[in-house]
PDB file of N, CA and C in Angstrom:
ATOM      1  N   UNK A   1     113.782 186.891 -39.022  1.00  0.00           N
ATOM      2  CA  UNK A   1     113.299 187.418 -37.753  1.00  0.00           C
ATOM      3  C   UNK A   1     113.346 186.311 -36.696  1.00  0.00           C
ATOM      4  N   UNK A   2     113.882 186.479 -35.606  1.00  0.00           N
ATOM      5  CA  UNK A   2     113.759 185.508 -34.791  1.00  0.00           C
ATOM      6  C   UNK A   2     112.863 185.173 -33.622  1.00  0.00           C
ATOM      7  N   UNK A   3     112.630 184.226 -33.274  1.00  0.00           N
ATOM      8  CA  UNK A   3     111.452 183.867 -32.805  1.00  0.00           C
ATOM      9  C   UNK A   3     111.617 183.646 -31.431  1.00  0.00           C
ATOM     10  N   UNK A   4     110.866 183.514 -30.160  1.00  0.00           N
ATOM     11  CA  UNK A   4     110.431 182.146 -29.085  1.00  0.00           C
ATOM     12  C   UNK A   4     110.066 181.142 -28.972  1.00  0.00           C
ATOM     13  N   UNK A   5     110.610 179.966 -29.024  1.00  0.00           N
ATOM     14  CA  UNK A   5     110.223 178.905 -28.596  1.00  0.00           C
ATOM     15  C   UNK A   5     110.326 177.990 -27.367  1.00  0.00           C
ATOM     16  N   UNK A   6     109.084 177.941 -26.649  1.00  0.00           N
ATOM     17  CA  UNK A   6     108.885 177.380 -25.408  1.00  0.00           C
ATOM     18  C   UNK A   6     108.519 176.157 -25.515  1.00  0.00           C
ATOM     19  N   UNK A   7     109.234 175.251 -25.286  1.00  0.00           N
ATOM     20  CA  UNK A   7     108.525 173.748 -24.948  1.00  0.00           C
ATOM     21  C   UNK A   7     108.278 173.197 -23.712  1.00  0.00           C
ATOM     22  N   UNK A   8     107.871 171.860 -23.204  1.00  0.00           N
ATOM     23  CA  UNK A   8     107.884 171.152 -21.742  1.00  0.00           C
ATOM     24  C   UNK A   8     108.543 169.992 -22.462  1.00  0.00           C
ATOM     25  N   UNK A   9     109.925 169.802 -21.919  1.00  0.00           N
ATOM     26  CA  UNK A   9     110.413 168.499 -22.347  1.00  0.00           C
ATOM     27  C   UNK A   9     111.168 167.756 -21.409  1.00  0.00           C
ATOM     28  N   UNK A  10     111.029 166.763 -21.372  1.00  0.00           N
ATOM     29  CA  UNK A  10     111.654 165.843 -20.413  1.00  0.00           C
ATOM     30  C   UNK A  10     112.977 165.795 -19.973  1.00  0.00           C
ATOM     31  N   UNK A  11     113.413 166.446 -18.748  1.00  0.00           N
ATOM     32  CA  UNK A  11     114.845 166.408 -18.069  1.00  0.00           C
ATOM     33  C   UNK A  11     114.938 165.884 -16.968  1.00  0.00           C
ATOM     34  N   UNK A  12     115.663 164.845 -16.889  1.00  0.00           N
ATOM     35  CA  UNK A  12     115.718 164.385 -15.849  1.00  0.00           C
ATOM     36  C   UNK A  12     117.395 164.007 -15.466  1.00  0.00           C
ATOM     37  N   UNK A  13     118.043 165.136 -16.233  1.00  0.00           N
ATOM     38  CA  UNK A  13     119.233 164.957 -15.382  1.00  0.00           C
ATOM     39  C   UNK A  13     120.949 165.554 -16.433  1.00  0.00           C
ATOM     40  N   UNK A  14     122.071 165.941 -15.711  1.00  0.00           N
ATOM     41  CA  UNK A  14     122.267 166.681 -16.382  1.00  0.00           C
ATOM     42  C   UNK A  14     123.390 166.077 -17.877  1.00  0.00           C
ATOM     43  N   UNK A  15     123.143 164.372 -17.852  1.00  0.00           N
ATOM     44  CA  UNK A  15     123.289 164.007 -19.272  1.00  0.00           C
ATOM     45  C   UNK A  15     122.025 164.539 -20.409  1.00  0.00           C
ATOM     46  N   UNK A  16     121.130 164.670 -19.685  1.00  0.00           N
ATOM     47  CA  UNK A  16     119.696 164.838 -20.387  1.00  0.00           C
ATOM     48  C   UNK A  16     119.851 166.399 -20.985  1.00  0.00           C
ATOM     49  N   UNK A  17     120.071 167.094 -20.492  1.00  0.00           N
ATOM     50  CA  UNK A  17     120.432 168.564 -20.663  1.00  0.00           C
ATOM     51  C   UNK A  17     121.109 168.583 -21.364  1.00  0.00           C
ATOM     52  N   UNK A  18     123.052 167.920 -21.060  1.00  0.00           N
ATOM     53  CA  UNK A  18     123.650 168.006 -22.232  1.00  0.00           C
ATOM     54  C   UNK A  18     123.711 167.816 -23.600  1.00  0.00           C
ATOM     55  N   UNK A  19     122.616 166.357 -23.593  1.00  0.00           N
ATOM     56  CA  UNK A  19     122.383 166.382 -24.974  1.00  0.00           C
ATOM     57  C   UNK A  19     121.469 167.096 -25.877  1.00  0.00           C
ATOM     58  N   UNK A  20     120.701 167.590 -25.092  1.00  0.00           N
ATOM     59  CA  UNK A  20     119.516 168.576 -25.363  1.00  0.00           C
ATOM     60  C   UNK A  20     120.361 169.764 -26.506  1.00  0.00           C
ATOM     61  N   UNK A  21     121.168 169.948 -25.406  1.00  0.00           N
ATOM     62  CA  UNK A  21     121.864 171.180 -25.859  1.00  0.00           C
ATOM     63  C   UNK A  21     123.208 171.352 -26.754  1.00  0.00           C
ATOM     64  N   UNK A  22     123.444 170.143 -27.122  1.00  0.00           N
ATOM     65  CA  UNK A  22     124.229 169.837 -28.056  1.00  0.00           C
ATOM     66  C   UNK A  22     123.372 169.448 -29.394  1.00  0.00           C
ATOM     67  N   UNK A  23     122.009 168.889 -29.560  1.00  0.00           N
ATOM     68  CA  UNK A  23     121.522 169.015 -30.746  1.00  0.00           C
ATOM     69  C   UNK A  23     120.731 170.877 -31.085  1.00  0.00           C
ATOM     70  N   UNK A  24     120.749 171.496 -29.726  1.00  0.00           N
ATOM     71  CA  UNK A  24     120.000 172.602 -30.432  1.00  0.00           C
ATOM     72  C   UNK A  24     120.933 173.432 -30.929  1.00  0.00           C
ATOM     73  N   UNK A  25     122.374 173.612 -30.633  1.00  0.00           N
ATOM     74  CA  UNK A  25     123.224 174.068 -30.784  1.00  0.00           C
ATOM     75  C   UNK A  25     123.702 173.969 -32.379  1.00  0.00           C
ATOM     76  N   UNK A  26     123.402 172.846 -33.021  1.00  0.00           N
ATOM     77  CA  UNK A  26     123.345 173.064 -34.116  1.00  0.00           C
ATOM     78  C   UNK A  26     122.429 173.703 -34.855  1.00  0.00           C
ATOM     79  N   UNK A  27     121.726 173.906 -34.769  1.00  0.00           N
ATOM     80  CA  UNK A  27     120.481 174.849 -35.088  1.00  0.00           C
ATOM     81  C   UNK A  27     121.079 176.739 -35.309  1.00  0.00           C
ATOM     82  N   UNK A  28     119.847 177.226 -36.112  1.00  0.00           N
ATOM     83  CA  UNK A  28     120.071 178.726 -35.877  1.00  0.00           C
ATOM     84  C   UNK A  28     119.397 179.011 -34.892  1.00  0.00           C
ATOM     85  N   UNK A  29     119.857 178.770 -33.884  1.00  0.00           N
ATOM     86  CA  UNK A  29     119.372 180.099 -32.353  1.00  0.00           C
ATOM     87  C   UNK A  29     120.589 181.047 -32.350  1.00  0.00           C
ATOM     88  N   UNK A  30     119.944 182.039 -31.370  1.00  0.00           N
ATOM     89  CA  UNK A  30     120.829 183.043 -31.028  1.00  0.00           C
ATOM     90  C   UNK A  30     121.091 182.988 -29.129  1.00  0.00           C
ATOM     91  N   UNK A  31     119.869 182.436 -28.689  1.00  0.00           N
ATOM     92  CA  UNK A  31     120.009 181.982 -26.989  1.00  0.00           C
ATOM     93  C   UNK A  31     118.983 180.819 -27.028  1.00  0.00           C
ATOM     94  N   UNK A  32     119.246 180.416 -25.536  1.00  0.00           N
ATOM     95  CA  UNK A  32     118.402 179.043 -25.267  1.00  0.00           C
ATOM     96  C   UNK A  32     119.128 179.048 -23.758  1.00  0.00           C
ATOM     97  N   UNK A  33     117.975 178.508 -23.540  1.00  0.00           N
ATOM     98  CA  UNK A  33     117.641 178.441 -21.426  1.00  0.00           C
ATOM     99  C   UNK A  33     116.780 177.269 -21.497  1.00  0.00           C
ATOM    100  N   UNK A  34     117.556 176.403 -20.093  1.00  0.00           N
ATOM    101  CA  UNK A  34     117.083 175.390 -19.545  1.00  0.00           C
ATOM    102  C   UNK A  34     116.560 175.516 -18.561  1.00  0.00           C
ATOM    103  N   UNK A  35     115.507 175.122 -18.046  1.00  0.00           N
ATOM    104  CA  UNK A  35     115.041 175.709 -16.593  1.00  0.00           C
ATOM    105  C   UNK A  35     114.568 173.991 -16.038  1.00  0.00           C
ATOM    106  N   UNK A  36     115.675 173.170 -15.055  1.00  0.00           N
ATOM    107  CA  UNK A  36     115.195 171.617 -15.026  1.00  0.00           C
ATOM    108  C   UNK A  36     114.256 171.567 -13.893  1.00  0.00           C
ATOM    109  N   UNK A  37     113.854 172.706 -13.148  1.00  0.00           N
ATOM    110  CA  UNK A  37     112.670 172.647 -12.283  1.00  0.00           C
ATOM    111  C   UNK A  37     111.551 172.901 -12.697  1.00  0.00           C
ATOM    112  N   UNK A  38     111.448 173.308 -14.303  1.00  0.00           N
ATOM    113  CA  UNK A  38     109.849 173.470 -14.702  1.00  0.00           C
ATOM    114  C   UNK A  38     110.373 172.515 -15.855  1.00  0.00           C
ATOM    115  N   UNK A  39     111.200 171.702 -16.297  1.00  0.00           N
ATOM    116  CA  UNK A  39     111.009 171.158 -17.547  1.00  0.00           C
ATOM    117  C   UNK A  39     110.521 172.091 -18.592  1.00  0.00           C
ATOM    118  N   UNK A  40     111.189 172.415 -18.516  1.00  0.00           N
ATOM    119  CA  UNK A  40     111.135 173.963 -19.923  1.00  0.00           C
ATOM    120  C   UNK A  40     112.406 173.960 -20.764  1.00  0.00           C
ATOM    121  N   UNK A  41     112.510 174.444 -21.478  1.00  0.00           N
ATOM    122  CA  UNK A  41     113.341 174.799 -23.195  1.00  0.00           C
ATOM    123  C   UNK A  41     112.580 176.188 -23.694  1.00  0.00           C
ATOM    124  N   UNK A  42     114.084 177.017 -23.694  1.00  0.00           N
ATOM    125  CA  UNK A  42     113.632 177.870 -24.363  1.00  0.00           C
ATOM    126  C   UNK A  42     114.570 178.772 -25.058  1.00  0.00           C
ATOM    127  N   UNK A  43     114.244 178.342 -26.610  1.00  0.00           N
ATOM    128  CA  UNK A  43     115.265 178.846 -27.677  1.00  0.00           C
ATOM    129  C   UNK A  43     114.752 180.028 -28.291  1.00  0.00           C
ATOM    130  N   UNK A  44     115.773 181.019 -29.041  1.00  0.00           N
ATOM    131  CA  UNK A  44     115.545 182.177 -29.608  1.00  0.00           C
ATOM    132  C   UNK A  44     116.313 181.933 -30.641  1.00  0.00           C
ATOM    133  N   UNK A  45     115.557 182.206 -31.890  1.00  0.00           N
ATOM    134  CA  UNK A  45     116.276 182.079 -33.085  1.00  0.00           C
ATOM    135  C   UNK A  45     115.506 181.977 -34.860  1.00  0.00           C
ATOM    136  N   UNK A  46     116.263 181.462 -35.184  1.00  0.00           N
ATOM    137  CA  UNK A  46     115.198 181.315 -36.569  1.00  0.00           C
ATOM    138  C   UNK A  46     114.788 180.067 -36.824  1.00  0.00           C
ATOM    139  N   UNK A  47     114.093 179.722 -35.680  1.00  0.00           N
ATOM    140  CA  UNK A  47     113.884 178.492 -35.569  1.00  0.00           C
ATOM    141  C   UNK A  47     112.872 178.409 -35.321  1.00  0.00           C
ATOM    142  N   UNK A  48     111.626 177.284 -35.544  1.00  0.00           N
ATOM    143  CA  UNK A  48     109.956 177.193 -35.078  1.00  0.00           C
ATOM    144  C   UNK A  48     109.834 176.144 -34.092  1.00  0.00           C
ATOM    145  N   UNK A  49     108.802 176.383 -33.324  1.00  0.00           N
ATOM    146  CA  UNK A  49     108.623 175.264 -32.413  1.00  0.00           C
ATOM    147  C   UNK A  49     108.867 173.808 -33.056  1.00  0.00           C
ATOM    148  N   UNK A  50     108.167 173.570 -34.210  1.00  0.00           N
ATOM    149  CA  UNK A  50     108.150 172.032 -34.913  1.00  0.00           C
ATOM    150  C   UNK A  50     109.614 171.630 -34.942  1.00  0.00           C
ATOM    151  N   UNK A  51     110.351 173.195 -35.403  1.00  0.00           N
ATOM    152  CA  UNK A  51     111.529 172.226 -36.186  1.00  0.00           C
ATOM    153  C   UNK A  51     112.263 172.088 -34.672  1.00  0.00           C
ATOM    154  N   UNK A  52     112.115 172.884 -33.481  1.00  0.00           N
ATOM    155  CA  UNK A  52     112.814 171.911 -32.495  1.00  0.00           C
ATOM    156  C   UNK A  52     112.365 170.946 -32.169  1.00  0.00           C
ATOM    157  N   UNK A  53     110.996 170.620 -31.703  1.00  0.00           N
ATOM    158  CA  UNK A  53     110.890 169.612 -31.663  1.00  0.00           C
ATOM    159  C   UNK A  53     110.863 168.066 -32.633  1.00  0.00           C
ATOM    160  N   UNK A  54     111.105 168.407 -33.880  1.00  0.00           N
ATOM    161  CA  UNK A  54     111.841 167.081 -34.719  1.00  0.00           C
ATOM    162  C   UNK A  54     112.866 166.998 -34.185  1.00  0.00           C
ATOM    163  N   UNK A  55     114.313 167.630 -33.574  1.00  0.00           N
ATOM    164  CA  UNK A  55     115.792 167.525 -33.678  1.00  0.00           C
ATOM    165  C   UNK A  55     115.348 167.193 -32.041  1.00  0.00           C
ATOM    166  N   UNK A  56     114.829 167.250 -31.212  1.00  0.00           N
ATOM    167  CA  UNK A  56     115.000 166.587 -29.873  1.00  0.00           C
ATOM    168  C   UNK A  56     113.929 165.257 -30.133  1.00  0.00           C
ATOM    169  N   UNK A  57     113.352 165.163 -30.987  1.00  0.00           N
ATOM    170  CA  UNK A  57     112.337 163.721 -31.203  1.00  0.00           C
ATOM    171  C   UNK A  57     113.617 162.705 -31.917  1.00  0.00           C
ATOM    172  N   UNK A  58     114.592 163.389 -32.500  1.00  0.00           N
ATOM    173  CA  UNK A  58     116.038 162.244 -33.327  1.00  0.00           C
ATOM    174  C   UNK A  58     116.913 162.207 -32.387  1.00  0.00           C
ATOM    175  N   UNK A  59     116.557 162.867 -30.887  1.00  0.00           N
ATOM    176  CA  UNK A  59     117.721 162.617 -29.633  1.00  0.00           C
ATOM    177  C   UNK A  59     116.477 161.257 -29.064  1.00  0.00           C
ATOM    178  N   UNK A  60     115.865 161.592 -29.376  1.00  0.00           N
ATOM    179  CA  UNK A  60     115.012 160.416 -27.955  1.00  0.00           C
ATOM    180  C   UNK A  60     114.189 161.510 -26.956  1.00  0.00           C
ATOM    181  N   UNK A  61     113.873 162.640 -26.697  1.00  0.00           N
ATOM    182  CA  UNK A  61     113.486 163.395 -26.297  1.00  0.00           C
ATOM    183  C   UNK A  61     111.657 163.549 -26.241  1.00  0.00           C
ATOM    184  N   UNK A  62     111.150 163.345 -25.455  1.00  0.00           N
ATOM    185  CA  UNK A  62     109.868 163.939 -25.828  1.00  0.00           C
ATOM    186  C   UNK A  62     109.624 165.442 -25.606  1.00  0.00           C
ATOM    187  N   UNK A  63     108.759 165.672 -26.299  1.00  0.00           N
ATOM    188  CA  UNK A  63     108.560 167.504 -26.477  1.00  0.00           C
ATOM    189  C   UNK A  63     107.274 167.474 -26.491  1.00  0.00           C
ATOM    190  N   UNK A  64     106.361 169.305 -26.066  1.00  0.00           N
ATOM    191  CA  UNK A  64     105.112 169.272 -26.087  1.00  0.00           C
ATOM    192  C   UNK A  64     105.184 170.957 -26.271  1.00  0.00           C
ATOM    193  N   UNK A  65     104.169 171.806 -26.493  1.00  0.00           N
ATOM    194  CA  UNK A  65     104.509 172.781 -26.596  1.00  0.00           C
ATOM    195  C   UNK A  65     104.267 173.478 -25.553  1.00  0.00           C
ATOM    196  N   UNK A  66     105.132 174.460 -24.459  1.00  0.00           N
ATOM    197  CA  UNK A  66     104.606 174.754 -23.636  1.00  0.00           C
ATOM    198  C   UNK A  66     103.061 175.210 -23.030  1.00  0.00           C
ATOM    199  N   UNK A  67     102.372 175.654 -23.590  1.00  0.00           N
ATOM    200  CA  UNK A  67     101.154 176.145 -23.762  1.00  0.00           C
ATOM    201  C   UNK A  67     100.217 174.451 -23.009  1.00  0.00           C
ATOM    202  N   UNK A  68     100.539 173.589 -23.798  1.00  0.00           N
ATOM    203  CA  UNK A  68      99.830 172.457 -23.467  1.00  0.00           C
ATOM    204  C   UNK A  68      99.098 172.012 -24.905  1.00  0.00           C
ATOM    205  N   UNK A  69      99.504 173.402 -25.930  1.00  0.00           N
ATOM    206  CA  UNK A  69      97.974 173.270 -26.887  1.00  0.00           C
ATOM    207  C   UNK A  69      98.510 171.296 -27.936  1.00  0.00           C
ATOM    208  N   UNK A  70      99.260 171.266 -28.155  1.00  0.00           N
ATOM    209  CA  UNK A  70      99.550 169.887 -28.599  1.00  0.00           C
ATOM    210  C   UNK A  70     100.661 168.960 -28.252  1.00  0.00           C
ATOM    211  N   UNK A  71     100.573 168.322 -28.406  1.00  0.00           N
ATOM    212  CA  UNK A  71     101.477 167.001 -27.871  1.00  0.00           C
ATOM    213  C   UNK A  71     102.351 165.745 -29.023  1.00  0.00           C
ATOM    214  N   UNK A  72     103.455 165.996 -28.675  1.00  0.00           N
ATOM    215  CA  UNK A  72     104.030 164.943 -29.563  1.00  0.00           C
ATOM    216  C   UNK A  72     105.165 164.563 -28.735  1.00  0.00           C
TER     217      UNK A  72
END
């Protein structure tokens, strides 16, 4: 079943994006949207918030969950 995952992650530009989106791309999503005016990520797939945020924490990426509720 596939899921939403919303994060707040750091973009600041559109090398930053590209690589973003070259590690989620390996992943099982089915879509994913960048939005670089809210610093948002947002993948659809069979994927959980954690496990994106490990694969953008092995880019150099910081991640948080959109909500605010935790931080890594």
């Amino acid at each position: 079943m596939a899921s939403v995952v919303e994060l707040k992650v750091g973009l600041h530009c559109g090398e930053c994006i590209k690589k973003i989106l070259k590690a989620i791309k390996k992943m099982e999503v089915d879509t994913y949207d960048v939005d670089m005016q809210l610093s948002k990520l947002t993948v659809t797939g069979n994927v959980t918030s954690d496990e994106v945020i490990q694969v953008l924490h092995k880019i150099g990426k910081h991640a948080t969950y959109w909500d605010g509720s935790m931080d890594y």
